[in-house]
C-alpha atoms as a PDB file:
ATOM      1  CA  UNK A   1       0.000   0.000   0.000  1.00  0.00           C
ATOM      2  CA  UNK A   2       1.049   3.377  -0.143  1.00  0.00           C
ATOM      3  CA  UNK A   3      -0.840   7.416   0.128  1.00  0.00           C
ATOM      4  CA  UNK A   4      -1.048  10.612   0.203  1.00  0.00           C
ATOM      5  CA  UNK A   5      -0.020  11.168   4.278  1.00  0.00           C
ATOM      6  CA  UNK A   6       2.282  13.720   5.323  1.00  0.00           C
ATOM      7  CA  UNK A   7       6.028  12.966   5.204  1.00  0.00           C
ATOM      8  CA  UNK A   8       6.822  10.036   7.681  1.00  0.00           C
ATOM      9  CA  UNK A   9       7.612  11.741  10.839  1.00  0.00           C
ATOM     10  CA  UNK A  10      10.935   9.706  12.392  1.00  0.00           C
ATOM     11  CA  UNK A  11      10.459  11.017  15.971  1.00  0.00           C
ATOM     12  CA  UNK A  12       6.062  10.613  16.014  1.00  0.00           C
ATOM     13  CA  UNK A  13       7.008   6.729  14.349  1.00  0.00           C
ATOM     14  CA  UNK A  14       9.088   6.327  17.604  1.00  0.00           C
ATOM     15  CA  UNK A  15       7.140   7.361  20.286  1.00  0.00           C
ATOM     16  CA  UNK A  16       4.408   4.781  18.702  1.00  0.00           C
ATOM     17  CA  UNK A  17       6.527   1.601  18.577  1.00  0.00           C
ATOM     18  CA  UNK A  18       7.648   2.192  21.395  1.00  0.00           C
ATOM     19  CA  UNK A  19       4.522   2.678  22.990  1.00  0.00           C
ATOM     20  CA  UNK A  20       3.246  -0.373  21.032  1.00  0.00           C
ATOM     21  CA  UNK A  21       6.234  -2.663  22.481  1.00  0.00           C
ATOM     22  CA  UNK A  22       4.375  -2.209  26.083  1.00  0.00           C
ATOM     23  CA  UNK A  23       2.752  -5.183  27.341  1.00  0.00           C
ATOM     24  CA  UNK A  24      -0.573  -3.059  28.212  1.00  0.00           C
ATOM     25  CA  UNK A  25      -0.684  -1.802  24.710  1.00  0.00           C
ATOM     26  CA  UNK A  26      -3.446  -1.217  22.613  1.00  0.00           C
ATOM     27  CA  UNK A  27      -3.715   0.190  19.439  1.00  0.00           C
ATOM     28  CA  UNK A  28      -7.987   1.031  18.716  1.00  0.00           C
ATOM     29  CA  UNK A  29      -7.748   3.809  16.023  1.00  0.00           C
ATOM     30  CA  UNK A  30      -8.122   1.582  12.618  1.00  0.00           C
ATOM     31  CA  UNK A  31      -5.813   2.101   9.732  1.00  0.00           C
ATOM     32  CA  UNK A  32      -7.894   4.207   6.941  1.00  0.00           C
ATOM     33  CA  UNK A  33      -7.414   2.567   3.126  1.00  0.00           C
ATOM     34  CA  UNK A  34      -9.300   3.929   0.244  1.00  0.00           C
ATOM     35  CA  UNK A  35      -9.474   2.202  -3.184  1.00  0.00           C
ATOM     36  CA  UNK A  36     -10.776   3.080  -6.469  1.00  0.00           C
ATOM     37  CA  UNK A  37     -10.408   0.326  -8.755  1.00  0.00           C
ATOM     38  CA  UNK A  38      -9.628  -3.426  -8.189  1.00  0.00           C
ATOM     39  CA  UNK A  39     -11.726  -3.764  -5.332  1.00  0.00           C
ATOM     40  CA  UNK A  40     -15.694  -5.177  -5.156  1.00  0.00           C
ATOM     41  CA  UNK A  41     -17.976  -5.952  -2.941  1.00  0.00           C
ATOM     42  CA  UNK A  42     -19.596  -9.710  -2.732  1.00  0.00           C
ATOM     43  CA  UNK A  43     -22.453 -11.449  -0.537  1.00  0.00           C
ATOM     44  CA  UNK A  44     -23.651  -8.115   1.223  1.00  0.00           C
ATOM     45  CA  UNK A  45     -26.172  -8.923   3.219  1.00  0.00           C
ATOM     46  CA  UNK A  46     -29.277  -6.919   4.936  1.00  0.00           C
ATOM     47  CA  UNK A  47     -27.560  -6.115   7.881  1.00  0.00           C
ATOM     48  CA  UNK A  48     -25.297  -4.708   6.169  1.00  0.00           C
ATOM     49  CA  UNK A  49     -22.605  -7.378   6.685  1.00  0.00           C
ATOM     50  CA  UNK A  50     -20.428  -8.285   3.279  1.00  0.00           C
ATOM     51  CA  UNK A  51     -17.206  -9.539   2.125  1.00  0.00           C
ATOM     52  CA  UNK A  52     -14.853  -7.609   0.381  1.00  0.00           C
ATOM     53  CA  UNK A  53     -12.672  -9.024  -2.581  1.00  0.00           C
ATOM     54  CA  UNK A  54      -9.342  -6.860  -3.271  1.00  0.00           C
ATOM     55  CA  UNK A  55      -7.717  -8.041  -6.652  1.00  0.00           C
ATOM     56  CA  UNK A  56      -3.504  -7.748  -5.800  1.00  0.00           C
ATOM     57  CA  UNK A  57      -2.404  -9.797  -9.121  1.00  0.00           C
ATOM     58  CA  UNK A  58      -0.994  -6.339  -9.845  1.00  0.00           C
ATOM     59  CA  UNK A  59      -0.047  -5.367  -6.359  1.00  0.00           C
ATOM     60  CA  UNK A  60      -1.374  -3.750  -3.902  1.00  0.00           C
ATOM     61  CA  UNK A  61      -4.144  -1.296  -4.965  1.00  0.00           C
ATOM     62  CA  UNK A  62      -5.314   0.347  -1.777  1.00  0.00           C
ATOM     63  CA  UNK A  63      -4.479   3.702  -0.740  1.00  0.00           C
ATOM     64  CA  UNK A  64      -3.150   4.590   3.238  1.00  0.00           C
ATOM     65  CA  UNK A  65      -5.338   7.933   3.966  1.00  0.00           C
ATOM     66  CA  UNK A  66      -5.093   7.944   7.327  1.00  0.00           C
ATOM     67  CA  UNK A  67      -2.554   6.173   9.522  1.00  0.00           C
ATOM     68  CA  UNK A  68       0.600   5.942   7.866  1.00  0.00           C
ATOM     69  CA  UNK A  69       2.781   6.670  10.557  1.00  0.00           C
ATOM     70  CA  UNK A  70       0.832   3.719  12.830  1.00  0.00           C
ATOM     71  CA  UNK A  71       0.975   1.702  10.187  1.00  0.00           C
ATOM     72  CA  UNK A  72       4.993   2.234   9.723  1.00  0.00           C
ATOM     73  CA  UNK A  73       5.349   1.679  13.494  1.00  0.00           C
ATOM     74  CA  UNK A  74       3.619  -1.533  13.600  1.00  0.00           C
ATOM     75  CA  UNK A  75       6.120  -2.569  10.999  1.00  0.00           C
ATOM     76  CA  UNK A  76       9.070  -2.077  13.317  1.00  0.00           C
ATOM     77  CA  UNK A  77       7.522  -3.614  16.395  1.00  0.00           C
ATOM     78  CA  UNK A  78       8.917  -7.399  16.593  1.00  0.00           C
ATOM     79  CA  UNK A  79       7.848 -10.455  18.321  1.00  0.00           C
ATOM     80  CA  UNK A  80       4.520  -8.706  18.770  1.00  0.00           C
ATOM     81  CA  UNK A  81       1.140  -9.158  16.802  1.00  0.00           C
ATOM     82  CA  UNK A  82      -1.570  -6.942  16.727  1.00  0.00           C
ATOM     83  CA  UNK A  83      -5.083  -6.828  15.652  1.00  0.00           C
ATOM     84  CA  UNK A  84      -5.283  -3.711  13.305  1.00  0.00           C
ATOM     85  CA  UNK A  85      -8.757  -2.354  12.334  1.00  0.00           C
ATOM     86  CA  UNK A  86      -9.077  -1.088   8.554  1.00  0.00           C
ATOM     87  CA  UNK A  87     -12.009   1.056   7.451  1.00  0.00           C
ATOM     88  CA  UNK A  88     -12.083   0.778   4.038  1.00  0.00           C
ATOM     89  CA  UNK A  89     -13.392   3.496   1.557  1.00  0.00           C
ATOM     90  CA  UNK A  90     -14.523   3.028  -1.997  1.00  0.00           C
ATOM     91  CA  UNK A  91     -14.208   6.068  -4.299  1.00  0.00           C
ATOM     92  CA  UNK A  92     -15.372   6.250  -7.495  1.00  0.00           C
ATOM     93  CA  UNK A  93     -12.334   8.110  -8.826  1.00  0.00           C
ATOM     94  CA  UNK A  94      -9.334  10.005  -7.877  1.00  0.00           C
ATOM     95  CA  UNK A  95     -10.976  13.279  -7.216  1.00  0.00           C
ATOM     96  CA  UNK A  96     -13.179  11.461  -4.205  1.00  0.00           C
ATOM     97  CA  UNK A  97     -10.295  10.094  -3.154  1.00  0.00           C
ATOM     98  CA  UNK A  98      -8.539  13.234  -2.821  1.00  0.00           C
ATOM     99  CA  UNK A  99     -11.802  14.556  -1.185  1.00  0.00           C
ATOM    100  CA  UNK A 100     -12.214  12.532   1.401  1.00  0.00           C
ATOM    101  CA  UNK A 101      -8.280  12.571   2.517  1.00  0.00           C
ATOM    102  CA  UNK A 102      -9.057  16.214   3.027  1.00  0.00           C
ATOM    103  CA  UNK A 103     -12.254  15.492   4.707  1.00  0.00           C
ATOM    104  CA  UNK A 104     -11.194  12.788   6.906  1.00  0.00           C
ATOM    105  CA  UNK A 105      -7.910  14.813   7.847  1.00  0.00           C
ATOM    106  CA  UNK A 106      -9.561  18.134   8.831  1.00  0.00           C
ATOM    107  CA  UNK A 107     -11.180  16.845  11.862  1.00  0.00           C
ATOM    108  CA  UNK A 108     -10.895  19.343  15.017  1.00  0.00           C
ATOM    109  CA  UNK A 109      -8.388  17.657  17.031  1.00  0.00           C
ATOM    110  CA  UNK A 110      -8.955  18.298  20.992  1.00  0.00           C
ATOM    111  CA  UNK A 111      -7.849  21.462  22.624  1.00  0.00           C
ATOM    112  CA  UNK A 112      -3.974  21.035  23.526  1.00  0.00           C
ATOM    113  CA  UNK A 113      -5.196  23.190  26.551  1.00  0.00           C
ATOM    114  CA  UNK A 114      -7.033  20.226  27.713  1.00  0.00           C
ATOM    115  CA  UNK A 115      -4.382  17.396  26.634  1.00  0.00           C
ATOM    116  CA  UNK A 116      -1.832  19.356  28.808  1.00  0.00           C
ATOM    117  CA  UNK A 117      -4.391  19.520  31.546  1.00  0.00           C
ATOM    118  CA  UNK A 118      -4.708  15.486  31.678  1.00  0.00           C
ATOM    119  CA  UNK A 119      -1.110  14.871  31.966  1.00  0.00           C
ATOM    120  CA  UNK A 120      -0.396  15.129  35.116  1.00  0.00           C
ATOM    121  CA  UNK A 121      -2.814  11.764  35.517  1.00  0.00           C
ATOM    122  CA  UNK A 122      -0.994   9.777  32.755  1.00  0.00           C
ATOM    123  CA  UNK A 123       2.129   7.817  33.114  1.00  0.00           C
ATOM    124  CA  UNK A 124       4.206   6.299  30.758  1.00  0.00           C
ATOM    125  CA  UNK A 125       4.326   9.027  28.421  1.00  0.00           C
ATOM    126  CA  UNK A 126       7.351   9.699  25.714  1.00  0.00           C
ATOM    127  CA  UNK A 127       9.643  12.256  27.187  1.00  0.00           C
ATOM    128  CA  UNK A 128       8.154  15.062  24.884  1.00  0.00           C
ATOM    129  CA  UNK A 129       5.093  14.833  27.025  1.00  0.00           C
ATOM    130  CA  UNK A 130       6.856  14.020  30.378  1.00  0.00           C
ATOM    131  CA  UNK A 131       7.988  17.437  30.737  1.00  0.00           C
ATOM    132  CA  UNK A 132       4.789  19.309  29.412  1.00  0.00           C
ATOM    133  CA  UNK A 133       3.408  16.507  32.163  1.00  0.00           C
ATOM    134  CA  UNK A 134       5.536  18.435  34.573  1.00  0.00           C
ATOM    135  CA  UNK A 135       4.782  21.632  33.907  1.00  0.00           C
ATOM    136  CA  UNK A 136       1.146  21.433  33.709  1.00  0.00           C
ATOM    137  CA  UNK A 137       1.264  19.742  37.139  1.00  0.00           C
ATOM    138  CA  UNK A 138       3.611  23.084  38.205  1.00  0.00           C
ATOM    139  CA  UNK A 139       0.882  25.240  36.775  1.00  0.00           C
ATOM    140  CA  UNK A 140      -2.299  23.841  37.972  1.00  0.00           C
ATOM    141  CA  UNK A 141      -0.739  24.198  41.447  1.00  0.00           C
ATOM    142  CA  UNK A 142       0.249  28.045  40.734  1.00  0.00           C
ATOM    143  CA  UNK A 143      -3.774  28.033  39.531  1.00  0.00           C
ATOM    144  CA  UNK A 144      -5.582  26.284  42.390  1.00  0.00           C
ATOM    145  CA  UNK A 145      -2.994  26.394  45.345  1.00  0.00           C
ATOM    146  CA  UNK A 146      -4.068  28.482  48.412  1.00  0.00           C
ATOM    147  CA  UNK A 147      -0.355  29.900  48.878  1.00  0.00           C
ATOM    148  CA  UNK A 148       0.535  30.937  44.840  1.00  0.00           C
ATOM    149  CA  UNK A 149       0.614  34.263  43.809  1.00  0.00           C
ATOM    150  CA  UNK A 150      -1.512  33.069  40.847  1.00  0.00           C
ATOM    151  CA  UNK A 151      -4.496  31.129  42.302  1.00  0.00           C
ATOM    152  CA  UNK A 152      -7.465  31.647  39.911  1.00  0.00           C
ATOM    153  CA  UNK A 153      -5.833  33.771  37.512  1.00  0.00           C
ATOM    154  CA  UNK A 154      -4.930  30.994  35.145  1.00  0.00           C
ATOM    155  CA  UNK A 155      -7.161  30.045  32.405  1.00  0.00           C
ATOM    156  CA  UNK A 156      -7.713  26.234  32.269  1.00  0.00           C
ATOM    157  CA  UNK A 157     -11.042  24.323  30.825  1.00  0.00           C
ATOM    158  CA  UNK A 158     -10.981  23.511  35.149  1.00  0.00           C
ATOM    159  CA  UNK A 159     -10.907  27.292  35.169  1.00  0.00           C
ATOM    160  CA  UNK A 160     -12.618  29.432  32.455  1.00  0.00           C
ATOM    161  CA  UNK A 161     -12.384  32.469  34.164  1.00  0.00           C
ATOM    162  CA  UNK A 162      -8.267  32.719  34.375  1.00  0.00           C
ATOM    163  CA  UNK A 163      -7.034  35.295  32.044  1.00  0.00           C
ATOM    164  CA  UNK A 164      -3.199  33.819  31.856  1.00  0.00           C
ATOM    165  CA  UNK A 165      -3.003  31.143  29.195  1.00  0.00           C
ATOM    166  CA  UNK A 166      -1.823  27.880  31.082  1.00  0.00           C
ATOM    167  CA  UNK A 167       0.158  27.236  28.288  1.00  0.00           C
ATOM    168  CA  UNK A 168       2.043  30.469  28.451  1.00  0.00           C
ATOM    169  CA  UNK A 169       2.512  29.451  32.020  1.00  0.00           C
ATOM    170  CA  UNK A 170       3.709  25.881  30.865  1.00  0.00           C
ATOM    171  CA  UNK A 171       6.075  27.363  28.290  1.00  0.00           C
ATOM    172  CA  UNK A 172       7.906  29.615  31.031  1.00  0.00           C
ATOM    173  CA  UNK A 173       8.585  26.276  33.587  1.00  0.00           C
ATOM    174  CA  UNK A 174       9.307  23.831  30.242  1.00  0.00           C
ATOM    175  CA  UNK A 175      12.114  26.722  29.195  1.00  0.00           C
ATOM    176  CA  UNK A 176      13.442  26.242  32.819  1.00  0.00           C
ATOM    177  CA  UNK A 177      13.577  22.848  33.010  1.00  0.00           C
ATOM    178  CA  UNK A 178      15.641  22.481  29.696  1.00  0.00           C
ATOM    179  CA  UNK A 179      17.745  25.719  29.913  1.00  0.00           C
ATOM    180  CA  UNK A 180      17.630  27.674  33.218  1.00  0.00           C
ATOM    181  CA  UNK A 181      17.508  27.405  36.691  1.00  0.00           C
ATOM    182  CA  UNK A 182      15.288  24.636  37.569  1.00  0.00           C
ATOM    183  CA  UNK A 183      16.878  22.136  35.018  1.00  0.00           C
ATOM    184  CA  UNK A 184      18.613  20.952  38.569  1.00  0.00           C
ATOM    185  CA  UNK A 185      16.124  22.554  40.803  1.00  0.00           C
ATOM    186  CA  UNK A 186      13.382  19.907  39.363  1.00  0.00           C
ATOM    187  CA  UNK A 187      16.064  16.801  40.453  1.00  0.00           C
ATOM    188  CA  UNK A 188      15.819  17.887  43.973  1.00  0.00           C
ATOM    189  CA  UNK A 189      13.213  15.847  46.230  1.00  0.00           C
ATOM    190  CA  UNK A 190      11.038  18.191  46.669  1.00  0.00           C
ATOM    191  CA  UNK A 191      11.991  19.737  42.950  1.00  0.00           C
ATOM    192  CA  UNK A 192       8.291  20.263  42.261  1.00  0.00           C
ATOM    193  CA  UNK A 193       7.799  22.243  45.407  1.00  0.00           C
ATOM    194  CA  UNK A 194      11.106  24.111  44.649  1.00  0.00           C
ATOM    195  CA  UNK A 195      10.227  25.206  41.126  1.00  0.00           C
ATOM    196  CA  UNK A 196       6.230  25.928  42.529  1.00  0.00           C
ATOM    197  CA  UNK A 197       7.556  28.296  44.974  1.00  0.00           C
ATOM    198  CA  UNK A 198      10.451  30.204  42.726  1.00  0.00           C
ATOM    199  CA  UNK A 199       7.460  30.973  39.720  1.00  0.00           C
ATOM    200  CA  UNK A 200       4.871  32.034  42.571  1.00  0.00           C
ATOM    201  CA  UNK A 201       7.211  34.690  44.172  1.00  0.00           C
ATOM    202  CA  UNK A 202       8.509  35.916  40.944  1.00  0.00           C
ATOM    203  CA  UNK A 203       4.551  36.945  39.518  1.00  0.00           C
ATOM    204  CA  UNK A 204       3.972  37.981  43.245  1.00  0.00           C
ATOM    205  CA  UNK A 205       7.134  40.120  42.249  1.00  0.00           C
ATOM    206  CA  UNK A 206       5.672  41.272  39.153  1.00  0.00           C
ATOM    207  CA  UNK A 207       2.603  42.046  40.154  1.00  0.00           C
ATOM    208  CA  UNK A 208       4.121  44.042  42.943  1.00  0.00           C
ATOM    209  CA  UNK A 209       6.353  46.026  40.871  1.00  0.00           C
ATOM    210  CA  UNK A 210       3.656  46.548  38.235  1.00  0.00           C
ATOM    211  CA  UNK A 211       0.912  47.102  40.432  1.00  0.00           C
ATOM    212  CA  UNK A 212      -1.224  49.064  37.738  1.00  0.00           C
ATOM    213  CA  UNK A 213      -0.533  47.311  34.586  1.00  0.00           C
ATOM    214  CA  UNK A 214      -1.606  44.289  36.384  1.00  0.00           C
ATOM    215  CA  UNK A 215      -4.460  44.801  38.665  1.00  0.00           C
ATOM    216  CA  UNK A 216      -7.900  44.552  36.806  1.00  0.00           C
ATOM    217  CA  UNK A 217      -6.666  43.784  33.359  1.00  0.00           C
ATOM    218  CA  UNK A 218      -6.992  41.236  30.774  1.00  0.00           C
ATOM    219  CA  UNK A 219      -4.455  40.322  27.542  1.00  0.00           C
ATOM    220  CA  UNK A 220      -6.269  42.681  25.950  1.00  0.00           C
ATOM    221  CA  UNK A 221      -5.564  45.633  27.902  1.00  0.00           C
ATOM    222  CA  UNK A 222      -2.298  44.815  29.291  1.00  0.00           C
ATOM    223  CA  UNK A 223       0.494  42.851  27.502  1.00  0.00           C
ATOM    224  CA  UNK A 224       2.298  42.122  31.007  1.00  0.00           C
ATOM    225  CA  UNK A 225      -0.909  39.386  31.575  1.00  0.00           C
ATOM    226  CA  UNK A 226      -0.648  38.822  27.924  1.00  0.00           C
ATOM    227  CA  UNK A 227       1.055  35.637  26.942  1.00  0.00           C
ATOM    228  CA  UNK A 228       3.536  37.266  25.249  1.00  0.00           C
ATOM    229  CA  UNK A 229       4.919  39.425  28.544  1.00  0.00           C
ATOM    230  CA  UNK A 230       3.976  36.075  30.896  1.00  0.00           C
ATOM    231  CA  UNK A 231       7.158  34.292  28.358  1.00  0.00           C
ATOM    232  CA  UNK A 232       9.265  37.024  28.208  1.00  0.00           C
ATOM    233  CA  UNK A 233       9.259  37.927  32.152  1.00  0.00           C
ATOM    234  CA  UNK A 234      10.050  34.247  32.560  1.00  0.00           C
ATOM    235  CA  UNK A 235      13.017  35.164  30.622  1.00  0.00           C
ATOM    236  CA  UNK A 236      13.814  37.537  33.568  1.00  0.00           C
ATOM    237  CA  UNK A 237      12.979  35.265  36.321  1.00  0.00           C
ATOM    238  CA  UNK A 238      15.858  33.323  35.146  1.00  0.00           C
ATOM    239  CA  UNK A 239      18.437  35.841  35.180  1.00  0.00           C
ATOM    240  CA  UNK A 240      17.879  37.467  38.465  1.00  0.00           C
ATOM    241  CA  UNK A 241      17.699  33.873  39.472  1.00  0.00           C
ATOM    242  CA  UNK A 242      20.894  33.183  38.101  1.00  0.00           C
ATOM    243  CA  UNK A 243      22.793  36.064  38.202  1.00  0.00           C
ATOM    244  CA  UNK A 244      21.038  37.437  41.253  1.00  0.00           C
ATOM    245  CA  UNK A 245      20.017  34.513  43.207  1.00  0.00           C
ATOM    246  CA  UNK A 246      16.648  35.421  43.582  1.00  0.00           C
ATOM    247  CA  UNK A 247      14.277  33.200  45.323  1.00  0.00           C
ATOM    248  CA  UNK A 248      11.598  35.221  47.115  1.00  0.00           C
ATOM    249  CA  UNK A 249       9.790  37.901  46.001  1.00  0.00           C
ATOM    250  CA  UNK A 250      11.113  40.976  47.532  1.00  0.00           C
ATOM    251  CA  UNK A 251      14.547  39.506  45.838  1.00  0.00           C
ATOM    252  CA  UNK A 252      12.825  39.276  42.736  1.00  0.00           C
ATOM    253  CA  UNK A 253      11.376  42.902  42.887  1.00  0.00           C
ATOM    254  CA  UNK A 254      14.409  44.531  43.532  1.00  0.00           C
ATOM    255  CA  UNK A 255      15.447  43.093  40.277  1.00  0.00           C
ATOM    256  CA  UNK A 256      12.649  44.084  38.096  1.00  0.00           C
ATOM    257  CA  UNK A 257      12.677  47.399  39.880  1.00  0.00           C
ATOM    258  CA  UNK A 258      14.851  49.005  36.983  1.00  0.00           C
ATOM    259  CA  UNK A 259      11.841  48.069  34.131  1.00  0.00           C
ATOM    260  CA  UNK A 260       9.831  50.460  36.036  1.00  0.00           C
ATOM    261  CA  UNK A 261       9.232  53.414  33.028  1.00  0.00           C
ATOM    262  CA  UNK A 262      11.419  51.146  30.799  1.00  0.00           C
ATOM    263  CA  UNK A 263       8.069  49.533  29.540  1.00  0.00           C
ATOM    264  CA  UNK A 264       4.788  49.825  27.853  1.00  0.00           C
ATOM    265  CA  UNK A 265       2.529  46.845  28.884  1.00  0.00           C
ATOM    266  CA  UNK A 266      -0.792  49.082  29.145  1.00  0.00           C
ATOM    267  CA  UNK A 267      -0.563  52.431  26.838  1.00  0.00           C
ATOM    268  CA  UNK A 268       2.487  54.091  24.668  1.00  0.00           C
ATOM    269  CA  UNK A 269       5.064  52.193  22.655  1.00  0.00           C
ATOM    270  CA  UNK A 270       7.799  49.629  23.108  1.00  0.00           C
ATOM    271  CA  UNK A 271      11.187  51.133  21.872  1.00  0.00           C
ATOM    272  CA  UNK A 272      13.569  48.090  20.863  1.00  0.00           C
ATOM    273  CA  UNK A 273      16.353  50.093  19.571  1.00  0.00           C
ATOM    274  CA  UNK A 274      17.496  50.531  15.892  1.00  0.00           C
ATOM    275  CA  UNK A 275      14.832  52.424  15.105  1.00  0.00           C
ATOM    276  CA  UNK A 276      12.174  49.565  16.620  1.00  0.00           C
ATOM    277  CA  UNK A 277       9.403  51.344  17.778  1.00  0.00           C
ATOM    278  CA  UNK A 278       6.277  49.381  18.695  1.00  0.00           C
ATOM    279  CA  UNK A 279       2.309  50.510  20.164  1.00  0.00           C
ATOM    280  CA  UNK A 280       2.062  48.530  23.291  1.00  0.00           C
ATOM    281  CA  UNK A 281      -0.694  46.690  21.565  1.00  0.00           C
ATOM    282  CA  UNK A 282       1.932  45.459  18.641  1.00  0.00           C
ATOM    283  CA  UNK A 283       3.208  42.673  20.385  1.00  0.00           C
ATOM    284  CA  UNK A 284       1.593  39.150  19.793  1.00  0.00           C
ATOM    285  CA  UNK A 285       1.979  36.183  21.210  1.00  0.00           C
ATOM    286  CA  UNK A 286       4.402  34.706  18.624  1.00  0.00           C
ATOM    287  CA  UNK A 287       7.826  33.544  18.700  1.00  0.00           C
ATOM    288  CA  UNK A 288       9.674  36.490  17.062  1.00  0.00           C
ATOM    289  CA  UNK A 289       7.684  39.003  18.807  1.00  0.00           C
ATOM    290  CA  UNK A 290       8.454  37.056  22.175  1.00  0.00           C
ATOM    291  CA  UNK A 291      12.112  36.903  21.937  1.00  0.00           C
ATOM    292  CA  UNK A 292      12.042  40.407  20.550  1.00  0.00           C
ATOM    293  CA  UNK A 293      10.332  41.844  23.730  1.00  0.00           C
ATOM    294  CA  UNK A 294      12.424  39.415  26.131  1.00  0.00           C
ATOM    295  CA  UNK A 295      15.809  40.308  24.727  1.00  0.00           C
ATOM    296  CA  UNK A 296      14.435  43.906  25.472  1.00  0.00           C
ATOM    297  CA  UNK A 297      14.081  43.205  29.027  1.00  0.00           C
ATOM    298  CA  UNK A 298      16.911  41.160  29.533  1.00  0.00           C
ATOM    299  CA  UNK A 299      19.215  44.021  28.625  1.00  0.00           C
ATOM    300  CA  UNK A 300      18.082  46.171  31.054  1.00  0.00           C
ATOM    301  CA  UNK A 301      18.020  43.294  33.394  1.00  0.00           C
ATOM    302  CA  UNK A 302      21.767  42.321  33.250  1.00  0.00           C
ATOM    303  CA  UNK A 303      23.199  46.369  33.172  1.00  0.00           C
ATOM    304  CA  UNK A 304      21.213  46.952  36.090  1.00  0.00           C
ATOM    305  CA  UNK A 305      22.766  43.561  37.649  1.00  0.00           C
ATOM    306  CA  UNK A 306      26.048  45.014  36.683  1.00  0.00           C
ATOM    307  CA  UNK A 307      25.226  48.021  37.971  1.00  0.00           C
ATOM    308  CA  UNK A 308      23.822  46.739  41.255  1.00  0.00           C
ATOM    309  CA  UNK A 309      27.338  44.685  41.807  1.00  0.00           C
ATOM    310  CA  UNK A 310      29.773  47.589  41.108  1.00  0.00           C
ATOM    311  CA  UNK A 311      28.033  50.250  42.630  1.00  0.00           C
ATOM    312  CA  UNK A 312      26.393  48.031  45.905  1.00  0.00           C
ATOM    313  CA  UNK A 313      23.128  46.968  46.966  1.00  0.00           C
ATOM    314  CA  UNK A 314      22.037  50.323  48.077  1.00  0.00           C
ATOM    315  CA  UNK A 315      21.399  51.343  44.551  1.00  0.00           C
ATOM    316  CA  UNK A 316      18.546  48.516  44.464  1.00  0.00           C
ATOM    317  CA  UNK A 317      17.109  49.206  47.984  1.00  0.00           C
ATOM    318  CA  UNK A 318      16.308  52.758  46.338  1.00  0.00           C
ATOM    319  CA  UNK A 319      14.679  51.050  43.582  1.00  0.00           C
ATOM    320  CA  UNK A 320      12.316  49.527  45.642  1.00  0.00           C
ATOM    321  CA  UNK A 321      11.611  52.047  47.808  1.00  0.00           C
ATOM    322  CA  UNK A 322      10.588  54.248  45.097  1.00  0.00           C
ATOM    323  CA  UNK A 323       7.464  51.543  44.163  1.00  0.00           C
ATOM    324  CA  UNK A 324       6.375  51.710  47.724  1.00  0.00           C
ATOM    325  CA  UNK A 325       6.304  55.694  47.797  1.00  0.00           C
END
């Protein structure tokens, strides 16, 4: 058989076979084939019951339209058999064919939102997953824990009312894990705990600091709750984490006191340098604009750190006691 499927994915085929070589397998999504010629129908019956006859005297005539990269995986699985369901499709020509791959393929997948959500309850999952398992675990706590700085603010299908994306949350604790601060901090015992408490007092910092731009607002009035300022502040958490060895909040604050008239979260215009002038409103949550606006803050970040260390600790204290005047 071959079809039409997207280019055979090397990591996906993985992550099935070797999910397939568990003993508690199970594999109940059938392989889709569609044929148009060489291919009839015999004894159907009023039921609706019938045998199929497939003519292969010229090879194999069916098409794969859904399932290739299950189907591939099977293939490398050894000393295992499996049951495979096939739903079968007759077309009259090549343009049905083509119609229903489309068709069949368009389906609304489930809300990744939700997917992330479940997780925490699933073991066993590819290492992909494992850490987005982590992190939503991490982020339902900052949502629903008495003690977080974020309780109830976080949007989950558990909690329609948040206004923070959980996967903007996620995203901040998954770019830890690989790259920052709580890559060890998660292998500790109570690593969990550890990373809970160092995200909750850096947004309790945050919203501190930015007690306006924060209070009352949505992603649509303020890009510091917008998913695009939640990513790039966790930027910042690292380095006053790292450079700084922030842990608690009023450590964190004197840190992010120096962004204080430096940005443009609620009204004005971002001004990246090099002639990079952006409305506040300008920045979306994608990739480029994200490392554009944490790159931005990180600058500022790391001369004030430098600052801080040559000139002493006093320079911060003033910081700070500027936000409470």
């Amino acid at each position: 058989m071959s079809g039409f499927q997207r280019p055979q994915i090397a990591g996906h085929i993985r992550e099935i076979r070797d999910y397939l070589e568990k003993a508690e397998a199970i594999l109940p999504n059938p392989i889709v084939v569609a044929f148009t010629d060489c291919v009839q129908i015999v004894d159907e019956h009023a039921d609706g019951r019938c045998t199929v006859e497939i003519n292969v005297l010229e090879g194999a005539p069916g098409l794969v339209v859904d399932g290739q990269q299950r189907l591939t995986a099977l293939g490398q699985v050894e000393e295992k058999d499996f049951q495979v369901f096939v739903s079968a499709i007759i077309c009259r020509d090549e343009e049905e064919l083509r119609r229903q791959f489309v068709l069949i393929n368009n389906t609304r997948p489930l809300p990744k939102s939700l997917i992330y959500e479940l997780l925490p309850t699933v073991t066993g999952l590819p290492r992909r997953l494992g850490d987005r398992s982590v992190a939503a675990d991490i982020a339902a706590r900052l949502n629903y824990d008495e003690t977080s700085s974020l309780k109830g603010m976080i949007y989950q299908h558990t909690n329609p009312t948040g206004i923070i994306r959980d996967t903007a949350i996620q995203r901040v604790i998954i770019n830890s894990m690989s790259d920052g601060v709580m890559r060890e901090m998660i292998r500790e015992p109570d690593g969990a705990d550890l990373s809970f408490r160092l995200v909750s007092e850096f947004y309790r910092a945050v919203q501190y600091v930015f007690r306006s731009e924060w209070e009352d607002h949505t992603p649509k009035t303020s890009r510091l709750v917008h998913g695009a300022g939640i990513m790039a502040l966790g930027y910042v958490m690292e380095i006053l984490a790292l450079l700084d060895g922030a842990r608690t909040w009023e450590d964190f604050s004197k840190g992010l006191a120096c962004l204080v008239d430096n940005t443009a979260w609620t009204s004005g215009e971002w001004n990246f340098g090099e002639g990079d002038r952006r409305h506040w409103k300008s920045v979306q949550n994608v990739n480029r604009d994200i490392v554009t606006l944490a790159q931005y803050l990180i600058g500022i970040v790391r001369a004030d750190v430098k600052r801080r260390r040559t000139q002493g600790v006093e320079v911060a204290e003033e910081e700070v006691s500027k936000l409470r005047a």
